[in-house]
PDB file of N, CA and C in Angstrom:
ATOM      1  N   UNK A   1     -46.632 -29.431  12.061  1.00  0.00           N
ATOM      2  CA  UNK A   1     -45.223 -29.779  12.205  1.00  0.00           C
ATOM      3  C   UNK A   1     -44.404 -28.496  12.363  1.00  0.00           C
ATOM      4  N   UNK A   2     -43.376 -28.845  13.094  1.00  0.00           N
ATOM      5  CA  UNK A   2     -42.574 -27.196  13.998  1.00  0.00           C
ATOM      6  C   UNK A   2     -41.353 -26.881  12.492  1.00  0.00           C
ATOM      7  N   UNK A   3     -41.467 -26.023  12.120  1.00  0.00           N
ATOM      8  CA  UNK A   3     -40.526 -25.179  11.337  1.00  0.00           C
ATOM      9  C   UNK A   3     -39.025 -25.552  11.415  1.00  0.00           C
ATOM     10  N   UNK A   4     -38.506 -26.335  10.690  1.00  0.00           N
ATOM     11  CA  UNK A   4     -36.967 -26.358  10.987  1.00  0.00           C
ATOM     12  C   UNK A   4     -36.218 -25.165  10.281  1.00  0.00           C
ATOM     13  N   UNK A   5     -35.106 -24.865  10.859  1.00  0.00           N
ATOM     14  CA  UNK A   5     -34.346 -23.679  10.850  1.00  0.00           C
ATOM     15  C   UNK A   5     -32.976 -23.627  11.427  1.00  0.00           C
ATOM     16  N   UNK A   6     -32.480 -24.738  11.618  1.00  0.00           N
ATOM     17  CA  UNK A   6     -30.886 -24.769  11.833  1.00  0.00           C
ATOM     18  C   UNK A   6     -30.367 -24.110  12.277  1.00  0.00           C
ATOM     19  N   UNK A   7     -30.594 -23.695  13.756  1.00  0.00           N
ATOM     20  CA  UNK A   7     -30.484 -23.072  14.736  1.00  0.00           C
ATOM     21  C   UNK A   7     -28.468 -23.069  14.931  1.00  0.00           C
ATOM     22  N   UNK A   8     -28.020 -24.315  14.347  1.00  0.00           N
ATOM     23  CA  UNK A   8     -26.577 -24.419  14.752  1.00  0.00           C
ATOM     24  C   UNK A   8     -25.894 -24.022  13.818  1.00  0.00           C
ATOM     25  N   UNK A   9     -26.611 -24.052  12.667  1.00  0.00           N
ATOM     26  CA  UNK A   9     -25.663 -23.283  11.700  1.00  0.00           C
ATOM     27  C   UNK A   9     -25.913 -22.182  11.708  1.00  0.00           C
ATOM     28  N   UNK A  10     -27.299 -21.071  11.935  1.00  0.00           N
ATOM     29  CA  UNK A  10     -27.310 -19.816  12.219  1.00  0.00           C
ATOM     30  C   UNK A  10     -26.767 -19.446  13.147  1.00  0.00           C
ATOM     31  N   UNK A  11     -26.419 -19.725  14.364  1.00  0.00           N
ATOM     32  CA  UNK A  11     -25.861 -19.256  15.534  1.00  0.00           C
ATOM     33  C   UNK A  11     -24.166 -19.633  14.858  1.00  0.00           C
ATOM     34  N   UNK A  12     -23.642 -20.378  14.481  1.00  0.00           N
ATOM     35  CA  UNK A  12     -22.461 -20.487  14.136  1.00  0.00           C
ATOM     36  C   UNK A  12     -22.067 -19.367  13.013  1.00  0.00           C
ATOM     37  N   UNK A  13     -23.004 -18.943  11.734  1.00  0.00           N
ATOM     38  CA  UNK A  13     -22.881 -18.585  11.132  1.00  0.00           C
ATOM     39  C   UNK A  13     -22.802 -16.561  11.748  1.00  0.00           C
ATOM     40  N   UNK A  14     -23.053 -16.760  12.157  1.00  0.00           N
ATOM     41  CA  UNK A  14     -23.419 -15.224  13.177  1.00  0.00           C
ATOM     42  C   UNK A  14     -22.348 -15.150  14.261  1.00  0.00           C
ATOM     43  N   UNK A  15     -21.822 -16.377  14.943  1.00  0.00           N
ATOM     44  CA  UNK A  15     -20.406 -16.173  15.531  1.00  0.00           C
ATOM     45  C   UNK A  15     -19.224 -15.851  14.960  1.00  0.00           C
ATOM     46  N   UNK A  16     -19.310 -16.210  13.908  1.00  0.00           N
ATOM     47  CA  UNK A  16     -18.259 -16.060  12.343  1.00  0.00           C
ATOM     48  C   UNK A  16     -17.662 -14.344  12.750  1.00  0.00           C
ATOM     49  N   UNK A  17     -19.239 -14.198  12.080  1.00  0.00           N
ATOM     50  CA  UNK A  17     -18.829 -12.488  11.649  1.00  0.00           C
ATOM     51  C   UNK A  17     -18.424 -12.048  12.527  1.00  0.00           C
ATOM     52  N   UNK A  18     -19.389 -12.432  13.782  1.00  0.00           N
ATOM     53  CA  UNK A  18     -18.944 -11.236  15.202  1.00  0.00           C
ATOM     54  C   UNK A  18     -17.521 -11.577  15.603  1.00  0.00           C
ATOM     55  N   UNK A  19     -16.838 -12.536  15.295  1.00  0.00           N
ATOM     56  CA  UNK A  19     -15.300 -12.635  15.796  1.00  0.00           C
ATOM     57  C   UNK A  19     -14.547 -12.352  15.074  1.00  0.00           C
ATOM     58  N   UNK A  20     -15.150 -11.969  13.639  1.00  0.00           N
ATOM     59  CA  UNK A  20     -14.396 -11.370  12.766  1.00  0.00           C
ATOM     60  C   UNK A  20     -14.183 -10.091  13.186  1.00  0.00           C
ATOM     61  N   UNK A  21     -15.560  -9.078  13.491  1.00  0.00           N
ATOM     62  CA  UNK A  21     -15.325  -7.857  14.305  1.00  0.00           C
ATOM     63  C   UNK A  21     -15.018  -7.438  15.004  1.00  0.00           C
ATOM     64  N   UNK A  22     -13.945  -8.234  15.787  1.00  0.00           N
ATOM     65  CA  UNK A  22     -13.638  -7.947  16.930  1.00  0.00           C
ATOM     66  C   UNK A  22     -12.484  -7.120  16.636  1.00  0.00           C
ATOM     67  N   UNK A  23     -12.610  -6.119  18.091  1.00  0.00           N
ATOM     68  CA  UNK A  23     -12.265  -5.312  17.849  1.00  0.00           C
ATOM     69  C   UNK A  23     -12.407  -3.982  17.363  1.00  0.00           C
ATOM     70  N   UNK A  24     -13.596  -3.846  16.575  1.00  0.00           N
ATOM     71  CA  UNK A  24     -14.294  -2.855  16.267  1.00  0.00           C
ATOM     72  C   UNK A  24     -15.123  -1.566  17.359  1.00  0.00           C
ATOM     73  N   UNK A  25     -15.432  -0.531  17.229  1.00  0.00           N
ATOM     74  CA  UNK A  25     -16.269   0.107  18.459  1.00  0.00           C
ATOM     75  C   UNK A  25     -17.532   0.288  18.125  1.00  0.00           C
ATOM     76  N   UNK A  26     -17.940   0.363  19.611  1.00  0.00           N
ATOM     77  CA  UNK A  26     -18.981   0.282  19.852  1.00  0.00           C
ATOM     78  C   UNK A  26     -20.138  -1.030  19.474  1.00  0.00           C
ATOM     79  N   UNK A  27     -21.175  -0.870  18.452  1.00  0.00           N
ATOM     80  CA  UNK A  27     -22.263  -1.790  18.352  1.00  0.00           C
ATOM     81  C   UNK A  27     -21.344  -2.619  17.051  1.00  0.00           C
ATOM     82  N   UNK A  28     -20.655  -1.881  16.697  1.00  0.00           N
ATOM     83  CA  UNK A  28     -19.828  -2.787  15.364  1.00  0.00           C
ATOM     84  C   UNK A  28     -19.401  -4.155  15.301  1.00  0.00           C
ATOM     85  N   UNK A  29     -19.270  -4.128  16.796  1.00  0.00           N
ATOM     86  CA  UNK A  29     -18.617  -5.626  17.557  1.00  0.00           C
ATOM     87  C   UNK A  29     -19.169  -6.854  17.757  1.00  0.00           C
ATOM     88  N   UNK A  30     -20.678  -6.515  18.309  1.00  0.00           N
ATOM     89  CA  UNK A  30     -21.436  -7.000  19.254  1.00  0.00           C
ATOM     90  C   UNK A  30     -23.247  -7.440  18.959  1.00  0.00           C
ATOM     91  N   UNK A  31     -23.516  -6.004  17.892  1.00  0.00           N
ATOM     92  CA  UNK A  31     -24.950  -6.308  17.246  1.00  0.00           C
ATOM     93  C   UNK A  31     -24.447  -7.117  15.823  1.00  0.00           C
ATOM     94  N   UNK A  32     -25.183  -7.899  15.891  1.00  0.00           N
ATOM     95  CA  UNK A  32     -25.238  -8.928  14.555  1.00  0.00           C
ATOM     96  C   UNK A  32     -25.547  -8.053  13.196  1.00  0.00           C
ATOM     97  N   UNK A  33     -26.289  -7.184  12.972  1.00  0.00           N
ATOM     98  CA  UNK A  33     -26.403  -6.395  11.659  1.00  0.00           C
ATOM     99  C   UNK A  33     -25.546  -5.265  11.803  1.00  0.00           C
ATOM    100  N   UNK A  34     -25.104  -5.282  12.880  1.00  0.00           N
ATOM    101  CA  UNK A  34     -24.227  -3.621  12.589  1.00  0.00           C
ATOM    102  C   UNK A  34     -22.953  -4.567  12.079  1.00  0.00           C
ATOM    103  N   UNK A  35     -22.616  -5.359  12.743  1.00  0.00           N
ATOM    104  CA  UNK A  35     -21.290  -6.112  12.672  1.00  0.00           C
ATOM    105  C   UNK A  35     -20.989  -6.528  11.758  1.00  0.00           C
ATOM    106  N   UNK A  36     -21.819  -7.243  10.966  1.00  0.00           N
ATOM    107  CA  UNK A  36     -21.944  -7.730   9.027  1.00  0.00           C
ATOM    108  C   UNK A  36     -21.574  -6.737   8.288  1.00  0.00           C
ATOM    109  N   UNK A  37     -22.203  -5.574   8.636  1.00  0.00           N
ATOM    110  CA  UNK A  37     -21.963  -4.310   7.736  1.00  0.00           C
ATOM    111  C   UNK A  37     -20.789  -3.806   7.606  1.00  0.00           C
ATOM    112  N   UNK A  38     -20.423  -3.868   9.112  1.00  0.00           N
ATOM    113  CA  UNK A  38     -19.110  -3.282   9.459  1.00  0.00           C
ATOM    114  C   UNK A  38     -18.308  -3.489   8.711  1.00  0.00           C
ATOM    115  N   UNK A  39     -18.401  -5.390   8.895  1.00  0.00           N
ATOM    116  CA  UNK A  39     -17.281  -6.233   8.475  1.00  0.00           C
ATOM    117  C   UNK A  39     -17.036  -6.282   7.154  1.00  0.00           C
ATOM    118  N   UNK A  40     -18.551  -6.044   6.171  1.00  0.00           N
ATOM    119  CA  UNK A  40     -18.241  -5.970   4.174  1.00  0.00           C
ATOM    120  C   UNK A  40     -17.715  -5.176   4.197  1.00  0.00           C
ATOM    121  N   UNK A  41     -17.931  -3.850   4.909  1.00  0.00           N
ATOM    122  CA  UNK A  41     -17.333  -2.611   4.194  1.00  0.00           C
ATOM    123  C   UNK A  41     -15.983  -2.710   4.470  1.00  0.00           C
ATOM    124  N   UNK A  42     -15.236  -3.139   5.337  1.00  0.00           N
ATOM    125  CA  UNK A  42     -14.079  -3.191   5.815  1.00  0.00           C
ATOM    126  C   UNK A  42     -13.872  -3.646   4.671  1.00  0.00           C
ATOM    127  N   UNK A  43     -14.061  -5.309   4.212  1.00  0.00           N
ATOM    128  CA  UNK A  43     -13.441  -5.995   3.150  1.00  0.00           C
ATOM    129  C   UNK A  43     -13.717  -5.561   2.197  1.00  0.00           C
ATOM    130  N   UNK A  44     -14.600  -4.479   1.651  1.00  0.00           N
ATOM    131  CA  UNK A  44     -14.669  -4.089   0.653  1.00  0.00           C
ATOM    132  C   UNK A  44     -13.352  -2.165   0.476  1.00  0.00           C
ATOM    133  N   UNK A  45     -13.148  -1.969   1.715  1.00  0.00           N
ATOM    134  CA  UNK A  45     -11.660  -0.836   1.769  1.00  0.00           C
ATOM    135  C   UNK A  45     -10.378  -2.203   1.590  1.00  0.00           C
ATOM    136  N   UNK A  46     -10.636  -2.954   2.236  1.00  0.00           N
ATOM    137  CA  UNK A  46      -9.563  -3.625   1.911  1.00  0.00           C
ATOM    138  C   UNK A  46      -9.103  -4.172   0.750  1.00  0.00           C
ATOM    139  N   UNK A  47     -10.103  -4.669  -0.217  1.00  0.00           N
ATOM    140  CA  UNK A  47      -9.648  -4.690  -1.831  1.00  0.00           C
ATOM    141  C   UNK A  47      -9.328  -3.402  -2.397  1.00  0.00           C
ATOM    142  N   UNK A  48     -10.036  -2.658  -2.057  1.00  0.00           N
ATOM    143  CA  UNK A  48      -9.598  -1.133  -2.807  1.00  0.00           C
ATOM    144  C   UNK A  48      -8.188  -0.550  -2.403  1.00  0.00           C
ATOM    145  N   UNK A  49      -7.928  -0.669  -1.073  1.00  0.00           N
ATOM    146  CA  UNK A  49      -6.396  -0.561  -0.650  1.00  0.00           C
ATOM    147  C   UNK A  49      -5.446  -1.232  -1.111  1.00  0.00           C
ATOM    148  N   UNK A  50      -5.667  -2.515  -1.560  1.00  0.00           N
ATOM    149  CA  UNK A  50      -4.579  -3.319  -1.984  1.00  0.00           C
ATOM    150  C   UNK A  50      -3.957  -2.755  -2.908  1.00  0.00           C
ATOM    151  N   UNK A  51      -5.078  -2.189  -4.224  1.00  0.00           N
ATOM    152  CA  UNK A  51      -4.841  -2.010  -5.201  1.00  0.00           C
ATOM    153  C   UNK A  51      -4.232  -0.376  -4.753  1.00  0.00           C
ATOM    154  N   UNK A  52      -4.616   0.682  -4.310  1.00  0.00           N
ATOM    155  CA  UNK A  52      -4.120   2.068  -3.601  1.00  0.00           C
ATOM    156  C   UNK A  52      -2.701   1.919  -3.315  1.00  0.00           C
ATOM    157  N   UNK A  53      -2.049   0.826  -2.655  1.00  0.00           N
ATOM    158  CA  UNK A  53      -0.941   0.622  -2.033  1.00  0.00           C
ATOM    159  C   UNK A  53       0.139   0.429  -2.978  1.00  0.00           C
ATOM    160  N   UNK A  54      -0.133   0.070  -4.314  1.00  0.00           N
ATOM    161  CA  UNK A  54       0.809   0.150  -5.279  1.00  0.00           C
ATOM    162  C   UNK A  54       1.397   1.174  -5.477  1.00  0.00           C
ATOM    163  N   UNK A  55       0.241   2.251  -5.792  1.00  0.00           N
ATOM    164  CA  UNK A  55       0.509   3.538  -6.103  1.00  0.00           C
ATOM    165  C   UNK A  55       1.149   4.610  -4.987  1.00  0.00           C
ATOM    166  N   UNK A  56       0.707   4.428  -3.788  1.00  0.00           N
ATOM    167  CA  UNK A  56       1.290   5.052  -2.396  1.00  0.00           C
ATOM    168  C   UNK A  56       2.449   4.653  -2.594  1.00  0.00           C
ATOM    169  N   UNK A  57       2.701   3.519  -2.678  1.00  0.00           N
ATOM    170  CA  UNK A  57       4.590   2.907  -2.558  1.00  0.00           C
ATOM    171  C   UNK A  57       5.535   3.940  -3.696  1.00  0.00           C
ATOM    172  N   UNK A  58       4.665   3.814  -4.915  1.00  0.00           N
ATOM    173  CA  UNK A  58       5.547   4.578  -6.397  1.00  0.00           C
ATOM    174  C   UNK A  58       5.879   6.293  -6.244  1.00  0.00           C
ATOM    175  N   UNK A  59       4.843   6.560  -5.006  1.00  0.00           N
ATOM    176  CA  UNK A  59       4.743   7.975  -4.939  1.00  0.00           C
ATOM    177  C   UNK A  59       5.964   7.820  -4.024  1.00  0.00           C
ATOM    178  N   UNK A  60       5.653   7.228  -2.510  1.00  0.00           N
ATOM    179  CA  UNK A  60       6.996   7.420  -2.040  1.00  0.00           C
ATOM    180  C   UNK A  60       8.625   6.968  -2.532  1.00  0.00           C
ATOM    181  N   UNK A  61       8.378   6.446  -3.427  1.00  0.00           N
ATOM    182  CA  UNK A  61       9.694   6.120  -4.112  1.00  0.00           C
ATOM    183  C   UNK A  61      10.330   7.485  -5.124  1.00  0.00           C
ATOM    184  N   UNK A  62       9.376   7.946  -5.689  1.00  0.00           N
ATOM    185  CA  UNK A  62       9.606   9.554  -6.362  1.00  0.00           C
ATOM    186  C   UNK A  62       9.809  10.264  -5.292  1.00  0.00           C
ATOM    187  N   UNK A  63       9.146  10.523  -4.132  1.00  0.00           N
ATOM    188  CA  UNK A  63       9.719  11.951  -3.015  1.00  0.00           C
ATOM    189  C   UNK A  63      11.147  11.226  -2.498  1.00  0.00           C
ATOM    190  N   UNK A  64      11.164   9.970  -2.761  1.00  0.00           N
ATOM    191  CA  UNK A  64      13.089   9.685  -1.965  1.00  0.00           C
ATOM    192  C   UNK A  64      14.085  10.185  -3.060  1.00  0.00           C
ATOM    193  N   UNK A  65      13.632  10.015  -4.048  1.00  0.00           N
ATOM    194  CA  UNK A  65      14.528   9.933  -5.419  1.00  0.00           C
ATOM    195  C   UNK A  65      14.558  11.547  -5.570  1.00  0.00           C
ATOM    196  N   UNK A  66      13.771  12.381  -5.417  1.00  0.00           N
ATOM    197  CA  UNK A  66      13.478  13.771  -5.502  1.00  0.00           C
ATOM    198  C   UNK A  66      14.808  14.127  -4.684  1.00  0.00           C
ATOM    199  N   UNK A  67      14.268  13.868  -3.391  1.00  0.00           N
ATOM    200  CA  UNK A  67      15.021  14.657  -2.240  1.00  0.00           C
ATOM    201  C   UNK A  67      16.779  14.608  -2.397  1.00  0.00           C
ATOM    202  N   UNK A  68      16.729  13.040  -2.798  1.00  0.00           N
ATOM    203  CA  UNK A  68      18.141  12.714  -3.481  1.00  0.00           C
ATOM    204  C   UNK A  68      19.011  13.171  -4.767  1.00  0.00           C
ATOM    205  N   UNK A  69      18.168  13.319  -5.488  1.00  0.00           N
ATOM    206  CA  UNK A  69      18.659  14.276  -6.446  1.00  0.00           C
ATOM    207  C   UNK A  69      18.756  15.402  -6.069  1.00  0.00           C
ATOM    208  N   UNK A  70      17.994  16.159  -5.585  1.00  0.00           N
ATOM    209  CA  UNK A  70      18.180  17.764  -5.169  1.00  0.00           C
ATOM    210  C   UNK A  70      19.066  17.621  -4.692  1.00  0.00           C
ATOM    211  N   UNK A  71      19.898  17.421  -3.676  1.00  0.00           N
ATOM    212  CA  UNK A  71      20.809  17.368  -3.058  1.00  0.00           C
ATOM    213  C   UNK A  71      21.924  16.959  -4.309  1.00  0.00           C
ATOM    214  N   UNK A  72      22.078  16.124  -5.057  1.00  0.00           N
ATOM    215  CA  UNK A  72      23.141  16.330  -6.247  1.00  0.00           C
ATOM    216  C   UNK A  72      22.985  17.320  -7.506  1.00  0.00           C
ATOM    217  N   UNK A  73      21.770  18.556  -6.773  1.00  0.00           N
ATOM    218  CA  UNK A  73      21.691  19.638  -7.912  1.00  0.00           C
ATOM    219  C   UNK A  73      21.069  19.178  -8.981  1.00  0.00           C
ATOM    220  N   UNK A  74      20.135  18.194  -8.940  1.00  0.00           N
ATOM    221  CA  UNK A  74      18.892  17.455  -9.895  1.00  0.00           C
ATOM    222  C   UNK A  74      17.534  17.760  -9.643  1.00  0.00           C
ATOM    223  N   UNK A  75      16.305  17.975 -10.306  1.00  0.00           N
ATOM    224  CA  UNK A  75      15.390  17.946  -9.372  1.00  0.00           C
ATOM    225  C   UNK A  75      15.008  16.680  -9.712  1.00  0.00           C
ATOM    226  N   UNK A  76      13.893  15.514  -9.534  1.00  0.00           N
ATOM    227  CA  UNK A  76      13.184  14.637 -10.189  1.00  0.00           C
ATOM    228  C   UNK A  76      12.869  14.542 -11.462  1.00  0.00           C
ATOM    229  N   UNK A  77      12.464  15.169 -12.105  1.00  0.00           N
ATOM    230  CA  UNK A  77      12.730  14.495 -13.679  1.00  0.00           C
ATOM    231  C   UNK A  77      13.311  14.892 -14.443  1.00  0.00           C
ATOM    232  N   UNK A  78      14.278  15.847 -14.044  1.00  0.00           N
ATOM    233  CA  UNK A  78      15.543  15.900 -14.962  1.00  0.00           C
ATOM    234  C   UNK A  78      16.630  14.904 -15.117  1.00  0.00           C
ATOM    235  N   UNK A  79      16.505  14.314 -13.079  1.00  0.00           N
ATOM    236  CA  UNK A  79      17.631  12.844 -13.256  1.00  0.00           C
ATOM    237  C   UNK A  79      16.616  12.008 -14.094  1.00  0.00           C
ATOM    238  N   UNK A  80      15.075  11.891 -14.226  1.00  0.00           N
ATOM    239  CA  UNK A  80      14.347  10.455 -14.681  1.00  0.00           C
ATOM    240  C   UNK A  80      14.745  10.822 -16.544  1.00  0.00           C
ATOM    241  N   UNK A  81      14.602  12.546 -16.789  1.00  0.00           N
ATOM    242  CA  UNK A  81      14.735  12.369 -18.415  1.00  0.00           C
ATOM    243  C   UNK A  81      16.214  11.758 -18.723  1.00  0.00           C
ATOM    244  N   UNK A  82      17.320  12.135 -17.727  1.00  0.00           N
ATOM    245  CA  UNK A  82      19.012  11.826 -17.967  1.00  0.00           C
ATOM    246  C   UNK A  82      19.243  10.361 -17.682  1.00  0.00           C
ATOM    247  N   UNK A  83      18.507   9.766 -17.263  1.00  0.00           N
ATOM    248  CA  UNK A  83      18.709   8.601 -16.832  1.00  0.00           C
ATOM    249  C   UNK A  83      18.081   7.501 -18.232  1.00  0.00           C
ATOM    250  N   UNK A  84      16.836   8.622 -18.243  1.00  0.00           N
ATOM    251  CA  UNK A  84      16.499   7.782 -20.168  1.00  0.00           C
ATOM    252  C   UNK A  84      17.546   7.910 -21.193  1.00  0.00           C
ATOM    253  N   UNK A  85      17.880   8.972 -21.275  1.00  0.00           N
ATOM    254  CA  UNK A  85      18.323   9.416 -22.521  1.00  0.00           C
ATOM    255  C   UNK A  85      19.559   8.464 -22.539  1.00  0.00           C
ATOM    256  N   UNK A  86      20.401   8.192 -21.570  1.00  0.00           N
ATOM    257  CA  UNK A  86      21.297   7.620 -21.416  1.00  0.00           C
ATOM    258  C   UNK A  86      21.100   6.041 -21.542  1.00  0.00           C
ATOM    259  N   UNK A  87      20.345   5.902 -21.669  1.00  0.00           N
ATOM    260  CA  UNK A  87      19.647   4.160 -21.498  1.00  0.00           C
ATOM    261  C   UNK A  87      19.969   3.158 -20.586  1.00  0.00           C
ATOM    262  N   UNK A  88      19.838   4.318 -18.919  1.00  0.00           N
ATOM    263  CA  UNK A  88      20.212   3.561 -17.929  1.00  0.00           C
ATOM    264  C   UNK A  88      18.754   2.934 -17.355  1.00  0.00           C
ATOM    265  N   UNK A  89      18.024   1.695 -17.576  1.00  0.00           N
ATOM    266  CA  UNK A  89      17.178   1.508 -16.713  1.00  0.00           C
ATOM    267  C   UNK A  89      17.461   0.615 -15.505  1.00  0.00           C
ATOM    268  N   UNK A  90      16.736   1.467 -14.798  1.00  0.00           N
ATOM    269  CA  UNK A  90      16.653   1.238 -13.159  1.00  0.00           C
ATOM    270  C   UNK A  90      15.425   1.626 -12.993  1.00  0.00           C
ATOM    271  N   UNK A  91      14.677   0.845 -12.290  1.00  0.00           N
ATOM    272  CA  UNK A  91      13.272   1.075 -11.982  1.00  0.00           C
ATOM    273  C   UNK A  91      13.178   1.816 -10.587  1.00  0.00           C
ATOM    274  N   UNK A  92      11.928   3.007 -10.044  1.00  0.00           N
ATOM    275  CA  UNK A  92      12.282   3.755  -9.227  1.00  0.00           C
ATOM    276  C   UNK A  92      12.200   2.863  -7.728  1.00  0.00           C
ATOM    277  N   UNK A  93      11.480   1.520  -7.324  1.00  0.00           N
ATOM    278  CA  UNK A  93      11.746   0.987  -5.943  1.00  0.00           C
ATOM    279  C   UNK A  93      13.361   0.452  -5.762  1.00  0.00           C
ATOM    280  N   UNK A  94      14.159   0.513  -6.670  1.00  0.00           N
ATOM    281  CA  UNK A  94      15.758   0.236  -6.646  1.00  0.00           C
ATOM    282  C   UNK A  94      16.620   1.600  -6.392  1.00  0.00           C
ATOM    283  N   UNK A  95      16.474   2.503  -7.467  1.00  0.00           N
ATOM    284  CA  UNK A  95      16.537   3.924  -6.908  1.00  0.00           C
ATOM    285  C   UNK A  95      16.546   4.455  -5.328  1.00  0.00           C
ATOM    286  N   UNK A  96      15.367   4.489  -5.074  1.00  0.00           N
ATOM    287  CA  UNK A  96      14.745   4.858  -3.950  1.00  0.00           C
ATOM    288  C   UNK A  96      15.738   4.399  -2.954  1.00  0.00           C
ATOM    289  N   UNK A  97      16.035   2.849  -3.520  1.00  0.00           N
ATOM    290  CA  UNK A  97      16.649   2.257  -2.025  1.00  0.00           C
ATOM    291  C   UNK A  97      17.871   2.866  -2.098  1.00  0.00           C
ATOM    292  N   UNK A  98      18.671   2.684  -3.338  1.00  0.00           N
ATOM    293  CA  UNK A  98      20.443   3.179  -3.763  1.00  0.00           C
ATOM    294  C   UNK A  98      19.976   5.136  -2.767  1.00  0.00           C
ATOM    295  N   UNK A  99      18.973   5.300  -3.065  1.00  0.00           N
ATOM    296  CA  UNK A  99      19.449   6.975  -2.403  1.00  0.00           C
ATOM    297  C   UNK A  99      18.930   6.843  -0.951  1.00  0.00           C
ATOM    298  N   UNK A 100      18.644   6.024  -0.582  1.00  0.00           N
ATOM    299  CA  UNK A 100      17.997   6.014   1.076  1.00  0.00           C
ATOM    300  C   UNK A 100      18.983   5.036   1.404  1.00  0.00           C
ATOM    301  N   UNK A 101      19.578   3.793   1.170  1.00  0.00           N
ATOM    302  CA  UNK A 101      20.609   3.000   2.387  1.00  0.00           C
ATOM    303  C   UNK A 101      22.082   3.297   2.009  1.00  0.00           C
ATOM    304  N   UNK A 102      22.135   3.888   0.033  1.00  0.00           N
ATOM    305  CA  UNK A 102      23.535   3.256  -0.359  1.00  0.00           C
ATOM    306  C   UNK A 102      23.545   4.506  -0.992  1.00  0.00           C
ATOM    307  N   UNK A 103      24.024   6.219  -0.688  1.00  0.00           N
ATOM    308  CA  UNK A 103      24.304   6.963  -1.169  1.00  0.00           C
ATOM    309  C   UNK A 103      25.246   7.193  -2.262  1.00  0.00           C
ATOM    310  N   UNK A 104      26.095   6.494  -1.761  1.00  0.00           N
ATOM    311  CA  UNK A 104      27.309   6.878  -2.859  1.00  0.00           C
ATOM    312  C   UNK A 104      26.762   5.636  -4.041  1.00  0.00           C
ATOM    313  N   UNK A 105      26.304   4.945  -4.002  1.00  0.00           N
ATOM    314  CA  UNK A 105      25.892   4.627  -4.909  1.00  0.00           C
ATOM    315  C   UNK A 105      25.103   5.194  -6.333  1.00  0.00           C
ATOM    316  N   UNK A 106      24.102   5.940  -5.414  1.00  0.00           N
ATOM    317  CA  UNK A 106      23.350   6.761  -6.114  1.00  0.00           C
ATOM    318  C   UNK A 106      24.074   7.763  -6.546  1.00  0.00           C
ATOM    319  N   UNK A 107      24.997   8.263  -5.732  1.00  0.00           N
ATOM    320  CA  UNK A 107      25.756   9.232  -6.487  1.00  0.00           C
ATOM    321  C   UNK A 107      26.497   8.843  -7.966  1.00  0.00           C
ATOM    322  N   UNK A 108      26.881   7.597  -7.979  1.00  0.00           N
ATOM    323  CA  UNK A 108      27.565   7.390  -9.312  1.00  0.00           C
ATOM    324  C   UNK A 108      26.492   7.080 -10.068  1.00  0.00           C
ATOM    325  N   UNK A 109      25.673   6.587  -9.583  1.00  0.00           N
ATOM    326  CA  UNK A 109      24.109   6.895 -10.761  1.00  0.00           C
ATOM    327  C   UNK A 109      24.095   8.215 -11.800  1.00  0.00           C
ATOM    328  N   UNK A 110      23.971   9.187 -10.699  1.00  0.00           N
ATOM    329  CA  UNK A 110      23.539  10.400 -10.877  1.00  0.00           C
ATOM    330  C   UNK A 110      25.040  11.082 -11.836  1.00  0.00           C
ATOM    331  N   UNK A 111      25.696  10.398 -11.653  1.00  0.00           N
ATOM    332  CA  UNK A 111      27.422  11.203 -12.339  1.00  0.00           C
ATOM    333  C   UNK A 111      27.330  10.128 -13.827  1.00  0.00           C
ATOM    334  N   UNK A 112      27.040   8.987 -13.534  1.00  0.00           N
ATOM    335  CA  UNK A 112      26.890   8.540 -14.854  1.00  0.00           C
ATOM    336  C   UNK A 112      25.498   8.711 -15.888  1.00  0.00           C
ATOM    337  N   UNK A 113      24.542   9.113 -15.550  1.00  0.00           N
ATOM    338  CA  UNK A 113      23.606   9.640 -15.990  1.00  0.00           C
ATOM    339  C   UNK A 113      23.737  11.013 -16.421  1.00  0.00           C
ATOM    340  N   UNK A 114      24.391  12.142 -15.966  1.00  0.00           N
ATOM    341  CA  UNK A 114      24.776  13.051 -16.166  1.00  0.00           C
ATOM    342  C   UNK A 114      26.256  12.996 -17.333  1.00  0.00           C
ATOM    343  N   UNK A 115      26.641  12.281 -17.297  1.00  0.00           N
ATOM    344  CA  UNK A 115      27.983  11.817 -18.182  1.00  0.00           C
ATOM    345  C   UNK A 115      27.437  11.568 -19.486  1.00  0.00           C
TER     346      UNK A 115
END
C-alpha cells in the first residue's frame, strides 16, 4: 500500500512561508529551507525589537529634552533633578513634545521648575 503524505497540506504549508518571504534576497525568497529560516529569524528580531523600541523612543525623548534645555541654560538632568525637587511630574514623552511643537510652553516649565 502507497505511503500517504498530504501532499496538499505540505505544498500549502510551504506556500505559507514562501509568501511570507517575499520580498527577501536572493534564495531567502524562493528555496523552501532558506526561506523558513529566514522567516524565524526575522520573527524572532521582531520580538526583540518590540521590546528595543521602548527604550529607543525614551532615549530620543532625553536628546529632545537635552537640546531644549541647553538652550534655556539647563543641561538634562539638572532640569530632570529641578523638576523633582519641585514636585513637578511630567513624564519625558510629554516633555519631549512641549520642547519640540510647543516651546514656550516648555519654557514656562523650565521657569517654573527653576522657581
Amino acid at each position: 500500500m502507497p505511503r500517504s503524505v498530504n501532499k496538499v497540506a505540505s505544498r500549502a504549508r510551504r506556500k505559507k512561508i514562501i509568501k511570507l518571504a517575499k520580498g527577501y534576497f536572493g534564495r531567502r525568497k524562493n528555496v523552501w529551507t532558506v526561506a523558513k529560516n529566514a522567516w524565524e529569524k526575522g520573527q524572532q528580531y521582531a520580538y526583540r525589537d518590540r521590546k528595543k523600541k521602548k527604550g529607543q523612543f525614551r532615549s530620543l525623548w532625553i536628546q529632545r529634552i537635552n537640546a531644549a534645555a541647553r538652550q534655556e541654560g539647563l543641561s538634562y538632568s539638572k532640569l530632570m533633578g529641578l523638576l523633582n525637587k519641585q514636585e513637578i511630574r511630567i513624564n519625558r514623552k510629554v516633555l519631549a513634545d512641549l520642547a519640540m511643537n510647543h516651546p514656550e510652553a516648555f519654557k514656562a516649565v523650565v521657569k517654573k521648575a527653576k522657581a
